[in-house]
Protein backbone atom coordinates (compact mmCIF):
# COMPACT_ATOMS: atom_id res chain seq x y z
CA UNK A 1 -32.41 88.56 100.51
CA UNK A 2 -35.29 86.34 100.29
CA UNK A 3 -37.75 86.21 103.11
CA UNK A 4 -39.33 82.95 103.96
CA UNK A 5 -42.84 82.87 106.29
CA UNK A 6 -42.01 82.75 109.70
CA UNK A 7 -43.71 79.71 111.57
CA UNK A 8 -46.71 80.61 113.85
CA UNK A 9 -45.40 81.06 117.25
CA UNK A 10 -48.48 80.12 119.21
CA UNK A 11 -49.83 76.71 119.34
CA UNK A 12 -52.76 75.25 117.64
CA UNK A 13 -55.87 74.62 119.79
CA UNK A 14 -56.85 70.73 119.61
CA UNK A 15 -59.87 69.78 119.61
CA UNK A 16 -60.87 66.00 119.95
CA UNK A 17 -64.15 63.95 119.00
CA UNK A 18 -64.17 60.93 120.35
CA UNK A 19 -66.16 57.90 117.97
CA UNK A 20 -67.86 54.98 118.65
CA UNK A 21 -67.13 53.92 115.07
CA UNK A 22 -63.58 54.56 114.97
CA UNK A 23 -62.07 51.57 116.80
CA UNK A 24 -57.95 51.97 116.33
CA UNK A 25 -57.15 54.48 114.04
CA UNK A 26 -56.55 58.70 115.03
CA UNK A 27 -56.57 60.91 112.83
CA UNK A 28 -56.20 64.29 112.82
CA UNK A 29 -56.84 67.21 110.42
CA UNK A 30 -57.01 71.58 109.95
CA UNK A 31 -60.08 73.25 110.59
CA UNK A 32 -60.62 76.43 108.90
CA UNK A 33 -60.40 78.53 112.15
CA UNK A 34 -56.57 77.44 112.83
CA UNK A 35 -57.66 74.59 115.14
CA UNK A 36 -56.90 70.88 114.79
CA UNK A 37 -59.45 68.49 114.87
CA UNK A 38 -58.52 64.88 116.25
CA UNK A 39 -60.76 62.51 115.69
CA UNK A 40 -60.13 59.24 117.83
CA UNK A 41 -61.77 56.22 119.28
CA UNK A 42 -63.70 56.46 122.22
CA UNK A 43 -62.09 53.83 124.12
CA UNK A 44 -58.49 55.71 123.92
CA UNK A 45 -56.82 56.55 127.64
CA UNK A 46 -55.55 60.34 127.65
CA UNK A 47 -51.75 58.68 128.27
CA UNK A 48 -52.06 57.02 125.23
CA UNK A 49 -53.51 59.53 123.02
CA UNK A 50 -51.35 62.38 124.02
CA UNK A 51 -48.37 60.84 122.34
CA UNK A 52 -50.34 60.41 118.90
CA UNK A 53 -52.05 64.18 119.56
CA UNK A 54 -48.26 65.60 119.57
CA UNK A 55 -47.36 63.82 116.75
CA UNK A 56 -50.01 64.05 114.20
CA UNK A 57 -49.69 67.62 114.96
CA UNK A 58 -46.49 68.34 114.51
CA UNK A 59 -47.19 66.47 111.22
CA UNK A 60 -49.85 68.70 109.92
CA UNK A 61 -47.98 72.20 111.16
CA UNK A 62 -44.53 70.74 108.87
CA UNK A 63 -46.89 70.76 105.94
CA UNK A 64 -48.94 73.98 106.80
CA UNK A 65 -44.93 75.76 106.87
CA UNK A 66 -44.08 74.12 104.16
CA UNK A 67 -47.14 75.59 101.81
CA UNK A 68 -46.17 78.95 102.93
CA UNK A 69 -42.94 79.31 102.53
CA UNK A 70 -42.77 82.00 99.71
CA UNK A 71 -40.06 84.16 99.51
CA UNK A 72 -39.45 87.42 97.31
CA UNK A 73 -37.31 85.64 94.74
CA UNK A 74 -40.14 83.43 94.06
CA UNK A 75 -42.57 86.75 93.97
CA UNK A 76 -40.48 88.45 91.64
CA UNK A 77 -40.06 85.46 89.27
CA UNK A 78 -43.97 85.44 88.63
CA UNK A 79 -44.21 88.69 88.16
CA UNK A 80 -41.65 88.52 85.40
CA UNK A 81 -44.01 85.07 83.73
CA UNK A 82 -47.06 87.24 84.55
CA UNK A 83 -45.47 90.52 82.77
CA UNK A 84 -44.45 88.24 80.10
CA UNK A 85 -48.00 86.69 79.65
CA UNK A 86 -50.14 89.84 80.21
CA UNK A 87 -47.59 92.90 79.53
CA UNK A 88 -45.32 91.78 76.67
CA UNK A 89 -42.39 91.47 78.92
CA UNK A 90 -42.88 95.52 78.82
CA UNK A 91 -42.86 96.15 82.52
CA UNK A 92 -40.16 97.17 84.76
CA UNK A 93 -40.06 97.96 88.54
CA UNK A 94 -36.52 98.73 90.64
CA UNK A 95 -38.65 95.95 93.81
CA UNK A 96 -41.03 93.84 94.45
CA UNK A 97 -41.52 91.83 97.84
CA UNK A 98 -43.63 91.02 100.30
CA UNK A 99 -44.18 93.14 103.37
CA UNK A 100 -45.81 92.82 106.90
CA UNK A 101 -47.12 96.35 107.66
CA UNK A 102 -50.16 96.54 105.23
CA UNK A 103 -53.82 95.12 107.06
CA UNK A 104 -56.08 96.85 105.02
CA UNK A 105 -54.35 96.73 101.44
CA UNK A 106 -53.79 93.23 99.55
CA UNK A 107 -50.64 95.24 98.08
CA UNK A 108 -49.24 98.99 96.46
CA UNK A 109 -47.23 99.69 93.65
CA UNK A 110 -45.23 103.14 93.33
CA UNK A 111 -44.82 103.75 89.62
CA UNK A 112 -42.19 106.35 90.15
CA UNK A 113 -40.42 104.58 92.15
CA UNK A 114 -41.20 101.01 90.28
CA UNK A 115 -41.45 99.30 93.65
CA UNK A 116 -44.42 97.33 94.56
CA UNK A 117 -45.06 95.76 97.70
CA UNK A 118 -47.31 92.95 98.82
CA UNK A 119 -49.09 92.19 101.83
CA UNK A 120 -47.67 88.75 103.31
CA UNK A 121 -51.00 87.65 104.30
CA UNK A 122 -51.09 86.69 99.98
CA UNK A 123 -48.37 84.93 100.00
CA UNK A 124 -51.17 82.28 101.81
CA UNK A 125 -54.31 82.42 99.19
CA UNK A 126 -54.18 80.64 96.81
CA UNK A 127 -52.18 81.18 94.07
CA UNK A 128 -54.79 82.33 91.16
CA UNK A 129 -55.33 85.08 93.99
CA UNK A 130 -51.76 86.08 94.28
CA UNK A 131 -51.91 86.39 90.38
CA UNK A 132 -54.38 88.71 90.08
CA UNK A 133 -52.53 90.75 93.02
CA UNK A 134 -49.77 90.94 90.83
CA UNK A 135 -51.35 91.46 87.86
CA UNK A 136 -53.07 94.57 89.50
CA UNK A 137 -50.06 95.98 90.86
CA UNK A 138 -48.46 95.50 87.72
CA UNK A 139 -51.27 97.40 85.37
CA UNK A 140 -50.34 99.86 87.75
CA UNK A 141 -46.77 100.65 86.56
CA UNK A 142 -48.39 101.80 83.08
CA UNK A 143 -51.81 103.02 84.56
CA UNK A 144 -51.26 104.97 88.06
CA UNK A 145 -54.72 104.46 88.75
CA UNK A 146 -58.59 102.59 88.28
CA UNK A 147 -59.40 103.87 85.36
CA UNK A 148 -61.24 101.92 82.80
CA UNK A 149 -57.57 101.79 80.83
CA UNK A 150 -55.88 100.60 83.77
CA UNK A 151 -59.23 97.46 84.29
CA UNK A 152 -58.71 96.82 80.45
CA UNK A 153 -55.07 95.96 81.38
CA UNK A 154 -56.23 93.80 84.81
CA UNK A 155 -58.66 92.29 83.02
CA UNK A 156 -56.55 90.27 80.96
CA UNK A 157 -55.82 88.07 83.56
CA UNK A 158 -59.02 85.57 82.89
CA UNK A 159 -59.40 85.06 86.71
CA UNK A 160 -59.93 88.83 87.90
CA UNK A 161 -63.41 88.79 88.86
CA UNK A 162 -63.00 85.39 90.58
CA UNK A 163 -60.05 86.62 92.13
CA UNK A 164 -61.84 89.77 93.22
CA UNK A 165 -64.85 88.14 94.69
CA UNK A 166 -62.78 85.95 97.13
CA UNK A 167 -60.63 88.95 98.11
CA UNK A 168 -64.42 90.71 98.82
CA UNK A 169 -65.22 87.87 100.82
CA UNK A 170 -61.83 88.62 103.17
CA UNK A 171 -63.01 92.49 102.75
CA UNK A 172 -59.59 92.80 101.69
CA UNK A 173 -61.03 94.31 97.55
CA UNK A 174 -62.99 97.09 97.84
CA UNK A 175 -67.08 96.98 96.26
CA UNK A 176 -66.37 99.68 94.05
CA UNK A 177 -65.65 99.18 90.13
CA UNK A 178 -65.97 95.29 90.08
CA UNK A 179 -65.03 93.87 87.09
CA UNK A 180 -64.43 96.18 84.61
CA UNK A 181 -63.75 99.30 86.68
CA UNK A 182 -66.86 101.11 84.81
């Protein structure tokens, strides 16, 4: 059954710059901390501003849920483009889906079981990073490990090392064996 990303529960904090400048117009937009920023003119009351706040934000959190909604099916379909692309079409696993219980690991693949499992906190990088997750969990149904075989296979995905150095940034990809796993 497909799982879709729940909506966040808890709202966004607002937080509102008033403008000299700005003389009608609001405007609101994401910050990179999960906040809202609102910017609006300085001459606004609170009455009528609180109106425009609610809306614009229920705007912005429609198209935040909208991005994220990523479900298995649509996991297991790129894998099979990315098996075809990198693998041959060679690969085959018995699962693949996304799953909530991993904070440390970006994903895990079982090769004797073929399953492979991804954290849900992908499913929201962008999608060159999701690729190379895949791609890595997938080199890892032919080699069960980091060996410089098993890089030689992840490394045919011409965004690895970009893909690795933004998943370094989240300390989600581990220092060791960047790039070519040598």
């Amino acid at each position: 059954m497909p799982r879709s990303q729940p909506p966040t529960s808890t709202p966004p904090t607002i937080k509102v710059n008033y403008s000299k400048r700005r003389q009608r117009t609001v405007s609101a937009r994401p910050l990179p901390d999960g906040s809202i920023e609102i910017l609006a003119p300085q001459g606004i009351s609170e009455a009528d501003l609180k109106p425009i706040v609610e809306k614009l934000t229920q705007r912005l959190q429609r198209r935040a849920e909208r991005s994220l909604r990523v479900s298995d099916d649509d996991l297991a379909r790129r894998a099979q483009e990315l098996n075809q692309r990198y693998f041959g079409g060679r690969l085959r696993w018995t699962s693949i889906s996304y799953v909530t219980n991993q904070a440390k690991r970006f994903g895990s693949c079982t090769p004797g079981l073929g399953t492979i499992r991804i954290s849900d906190r992908v499913a929201k990088m962008p999608a060159w990073v999701r690729d190379y997750v895949l791609v890595h969990e997938l080199a890892h149904l032919e080699q069960a490990n980091h060996s410089p075989a098993f890089w030689k296979l992840v490394n045919r995905y011409p965004l690895t090392e970009r893909a690795r150095g933004y998943l370094m940034a989240l300390g989600l990809e581990e220092d060791e064996g960047i790039g070519n796993g040598e």
